[in-house]
Protein backbone atom coordinates (compact mmCIF):
# COMPACT_ATOMS: atom_id res chain seq x y z
CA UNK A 1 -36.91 159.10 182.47
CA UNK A 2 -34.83 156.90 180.06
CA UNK A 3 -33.23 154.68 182.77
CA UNK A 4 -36.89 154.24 184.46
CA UNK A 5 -38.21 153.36 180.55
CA UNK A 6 -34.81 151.10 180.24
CA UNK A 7 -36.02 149.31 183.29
CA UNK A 8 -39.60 148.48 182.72
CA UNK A 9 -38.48 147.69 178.97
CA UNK A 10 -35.95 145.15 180.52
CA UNK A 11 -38.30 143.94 183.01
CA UNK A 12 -40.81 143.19 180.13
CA UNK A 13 -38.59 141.06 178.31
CA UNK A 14 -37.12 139.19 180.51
CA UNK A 15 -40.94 138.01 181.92
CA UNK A 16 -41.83 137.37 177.98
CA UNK A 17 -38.69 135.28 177.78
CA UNK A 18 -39.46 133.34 181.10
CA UNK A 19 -43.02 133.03 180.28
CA UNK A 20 -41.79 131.92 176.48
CA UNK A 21 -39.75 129.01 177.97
CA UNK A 22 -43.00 127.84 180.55
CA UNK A 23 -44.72 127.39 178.17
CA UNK A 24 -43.05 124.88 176.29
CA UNK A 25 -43.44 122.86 179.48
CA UNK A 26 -46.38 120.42 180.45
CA UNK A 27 -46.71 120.66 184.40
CA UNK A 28 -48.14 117.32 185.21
CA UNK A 29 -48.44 116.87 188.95
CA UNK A 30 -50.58 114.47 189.83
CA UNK A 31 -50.67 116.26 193.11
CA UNK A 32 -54.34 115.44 194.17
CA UNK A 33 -52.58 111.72 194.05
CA UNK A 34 -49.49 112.30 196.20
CA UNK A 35 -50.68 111.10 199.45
CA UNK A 36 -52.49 108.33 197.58
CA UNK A 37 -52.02 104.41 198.95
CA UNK A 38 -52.76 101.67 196.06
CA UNK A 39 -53.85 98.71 197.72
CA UNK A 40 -54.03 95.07 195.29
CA UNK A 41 -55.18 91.49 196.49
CA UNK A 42 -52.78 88.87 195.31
CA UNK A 43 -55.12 87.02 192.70
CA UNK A 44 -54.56 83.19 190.99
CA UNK A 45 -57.61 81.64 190.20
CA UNK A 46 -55.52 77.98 189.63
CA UNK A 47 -54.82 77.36 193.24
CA UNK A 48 -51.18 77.13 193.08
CA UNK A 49 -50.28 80.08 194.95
CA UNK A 50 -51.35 79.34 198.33
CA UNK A 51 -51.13 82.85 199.29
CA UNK A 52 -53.12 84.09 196.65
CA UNK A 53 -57.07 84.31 196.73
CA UNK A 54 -59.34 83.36 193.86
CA UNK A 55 -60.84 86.50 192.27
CA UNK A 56 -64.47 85.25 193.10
CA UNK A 57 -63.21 86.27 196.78
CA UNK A 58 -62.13 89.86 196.45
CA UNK A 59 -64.50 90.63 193.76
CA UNK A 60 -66.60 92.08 196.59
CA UNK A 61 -64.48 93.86 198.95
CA UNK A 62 -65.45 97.04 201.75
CA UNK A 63 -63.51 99.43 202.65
CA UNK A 64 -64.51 100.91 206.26
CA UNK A 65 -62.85 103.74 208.02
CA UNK A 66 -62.00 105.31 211.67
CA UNK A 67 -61.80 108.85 213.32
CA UNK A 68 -58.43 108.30 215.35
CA UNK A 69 -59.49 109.52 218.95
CA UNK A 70 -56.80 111.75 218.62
CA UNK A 71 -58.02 114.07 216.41
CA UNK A 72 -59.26 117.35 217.67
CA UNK A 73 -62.20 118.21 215.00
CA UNK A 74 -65.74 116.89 215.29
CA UNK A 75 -65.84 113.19 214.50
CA UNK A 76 -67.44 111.28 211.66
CA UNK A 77 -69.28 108.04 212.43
CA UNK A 78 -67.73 105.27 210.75
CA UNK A 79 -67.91 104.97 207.11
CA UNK A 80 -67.91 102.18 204.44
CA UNK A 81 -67.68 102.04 200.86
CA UNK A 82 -68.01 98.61 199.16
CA UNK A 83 -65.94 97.69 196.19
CA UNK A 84 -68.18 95.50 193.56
CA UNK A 85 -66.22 94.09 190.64
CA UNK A 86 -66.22 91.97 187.60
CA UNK A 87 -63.84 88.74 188.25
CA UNK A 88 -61.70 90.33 185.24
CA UNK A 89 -60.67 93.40 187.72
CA UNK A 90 -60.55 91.54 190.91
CA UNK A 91 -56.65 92.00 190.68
CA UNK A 92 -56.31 95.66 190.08
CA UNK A 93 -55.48 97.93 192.31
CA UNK A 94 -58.16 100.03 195.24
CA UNK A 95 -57.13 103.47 195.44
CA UNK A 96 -57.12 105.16 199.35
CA UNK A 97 -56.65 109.08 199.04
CA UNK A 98 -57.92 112.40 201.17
CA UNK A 99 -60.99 112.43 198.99
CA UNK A 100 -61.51 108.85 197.38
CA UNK A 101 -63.38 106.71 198.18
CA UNK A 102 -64.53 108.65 201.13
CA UNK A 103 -65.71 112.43 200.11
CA UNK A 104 -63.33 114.70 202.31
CA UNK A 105 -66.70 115.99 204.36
CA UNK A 106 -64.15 117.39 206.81
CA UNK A 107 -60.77 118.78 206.79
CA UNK A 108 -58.99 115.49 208.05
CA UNK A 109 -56.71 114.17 206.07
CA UNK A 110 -55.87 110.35 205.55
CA UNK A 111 -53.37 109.77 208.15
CA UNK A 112 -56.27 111.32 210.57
CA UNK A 113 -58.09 108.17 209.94
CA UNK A 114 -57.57 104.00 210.25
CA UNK A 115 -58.73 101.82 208.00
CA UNK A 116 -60.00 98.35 207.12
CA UNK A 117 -60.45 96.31 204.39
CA UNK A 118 -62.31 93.07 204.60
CA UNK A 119 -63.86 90.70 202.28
CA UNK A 120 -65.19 86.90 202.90
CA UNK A 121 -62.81 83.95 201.96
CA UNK A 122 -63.93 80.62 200.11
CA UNK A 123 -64.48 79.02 203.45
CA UNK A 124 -67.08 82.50 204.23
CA UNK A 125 -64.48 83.56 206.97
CA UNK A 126 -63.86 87.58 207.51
CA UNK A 127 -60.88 88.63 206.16
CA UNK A 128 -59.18 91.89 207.45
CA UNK A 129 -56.52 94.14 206.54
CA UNK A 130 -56.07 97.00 209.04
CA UNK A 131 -53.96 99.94 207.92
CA UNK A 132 -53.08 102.13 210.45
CA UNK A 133 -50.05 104.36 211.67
CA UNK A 134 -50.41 106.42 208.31
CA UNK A 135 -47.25 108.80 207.77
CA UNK A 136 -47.14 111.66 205.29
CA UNK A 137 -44.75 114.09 204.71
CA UNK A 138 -43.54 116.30 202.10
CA UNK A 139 -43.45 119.74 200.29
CA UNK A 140 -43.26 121.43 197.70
CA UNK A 141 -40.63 121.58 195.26
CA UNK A 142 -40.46 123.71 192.00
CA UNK A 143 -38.40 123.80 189.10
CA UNK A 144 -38.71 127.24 187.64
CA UNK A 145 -41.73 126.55 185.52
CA UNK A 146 -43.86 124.10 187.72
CA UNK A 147 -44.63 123.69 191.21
CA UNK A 148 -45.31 120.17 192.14
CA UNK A 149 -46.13 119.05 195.94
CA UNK A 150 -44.00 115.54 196.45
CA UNK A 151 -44.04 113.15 199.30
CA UNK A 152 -40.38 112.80 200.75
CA UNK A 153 -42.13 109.99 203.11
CA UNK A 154 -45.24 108.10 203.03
CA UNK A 155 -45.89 105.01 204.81
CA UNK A 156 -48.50 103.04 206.35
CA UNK A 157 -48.93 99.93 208.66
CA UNK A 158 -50.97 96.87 207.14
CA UNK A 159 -51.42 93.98 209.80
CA UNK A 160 -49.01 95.01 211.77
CA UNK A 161 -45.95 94.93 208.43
CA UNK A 162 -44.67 98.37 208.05
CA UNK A 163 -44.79 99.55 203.78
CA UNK A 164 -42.60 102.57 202.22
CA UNK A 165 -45.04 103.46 199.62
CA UNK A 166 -42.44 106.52 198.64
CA UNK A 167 -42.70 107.24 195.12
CA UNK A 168 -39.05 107.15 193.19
CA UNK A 169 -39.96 107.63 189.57
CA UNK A 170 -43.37 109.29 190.21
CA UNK A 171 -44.33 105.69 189.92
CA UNK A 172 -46.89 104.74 192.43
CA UNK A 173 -46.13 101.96 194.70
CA UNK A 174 -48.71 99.15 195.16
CA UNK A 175 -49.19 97.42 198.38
CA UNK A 176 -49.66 93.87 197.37
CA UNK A 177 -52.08 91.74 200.14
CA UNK A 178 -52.44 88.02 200.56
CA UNK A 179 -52.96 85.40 202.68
């Protein structure tokens, strides 16, 4: 009876102690923006960057995206989502992830998908940026108190130019497009 007591006491403790130190500790993840792709238009509204755009050009951009015929689950149609912004934000960042700006309707994840972004240029020609060839992988990793998932590779194919958008510093990387 006293060694079964000893053990539960001792078993009690040491779960107050571990919970003691957890809590001391902010788990911020940002896991529902691992597999996230940050995609930002090269923006100089002089001119003097002649592979920059004006901001009056990707103030309006759309973002449409593909099924790959590879995938095994019922099919969306095509979908779109247009980006409408003030001049001021033309240069910030468009954020791709499973559920933004597309609502995950199935269980298809992003590198289940292609995807274009196009705009029109001064000159009213189509401007496209396919990204394709999407590659995600990672797990998760924990550290005693938190249990973060973390991408060991993501990458993704714009125009044909391969991008290592694996985060170092839990930074996220920004895939910079221009002419």
């Amino acid at each position: 009876m006293l060694r079964s007591l000893r053990f539960y006491l001792s078993t009690l403790l040491g779960t107050v102690l571990l919970a003691g130190c957890c809590a001391n500790n902010v788990c911020d993840c940002q896991d529902s923006q691992a597999d996230a792709f940050y995609f930002k238009f090269l923006v100089d509204d002089t001119g003097a960057n002649p592979l920059a755009f004006r901001s009056s050009e990707v103030d309006t951009v759309w973002m449409l995206r593909f099924a790959l015929p590879l995938s095994t689950a019922a099919r969306p149609p095509r979908d779109s989502v247009g980006f409408i912004r003030p001049a001021a934000q033309a240069g910030e960042p468009i954020t791709l992830n499973n559920a933004a700006p597309f609502a995950a309707a199935t269980n298809l994840k992003l590198h289940r998908y292609e995807y274009e972004l196009q705009f029109r240029d001064r000159s009213r020609m189509l401007r496209r940026f396919r990204v394709r060839n999407i590659a995600l992988q990672g797990a998760f990793e924990a550290d005693g108190c938190c249990t973060c998932y973390r991408n060991s590779r993501k990458a993704a194919e714009v125009n044909g130019q391969t991008y290592d958008t694996t985060e170092t510093n839990q930074q996220p990387v920004v895939i910079t497009l221009g002419r």
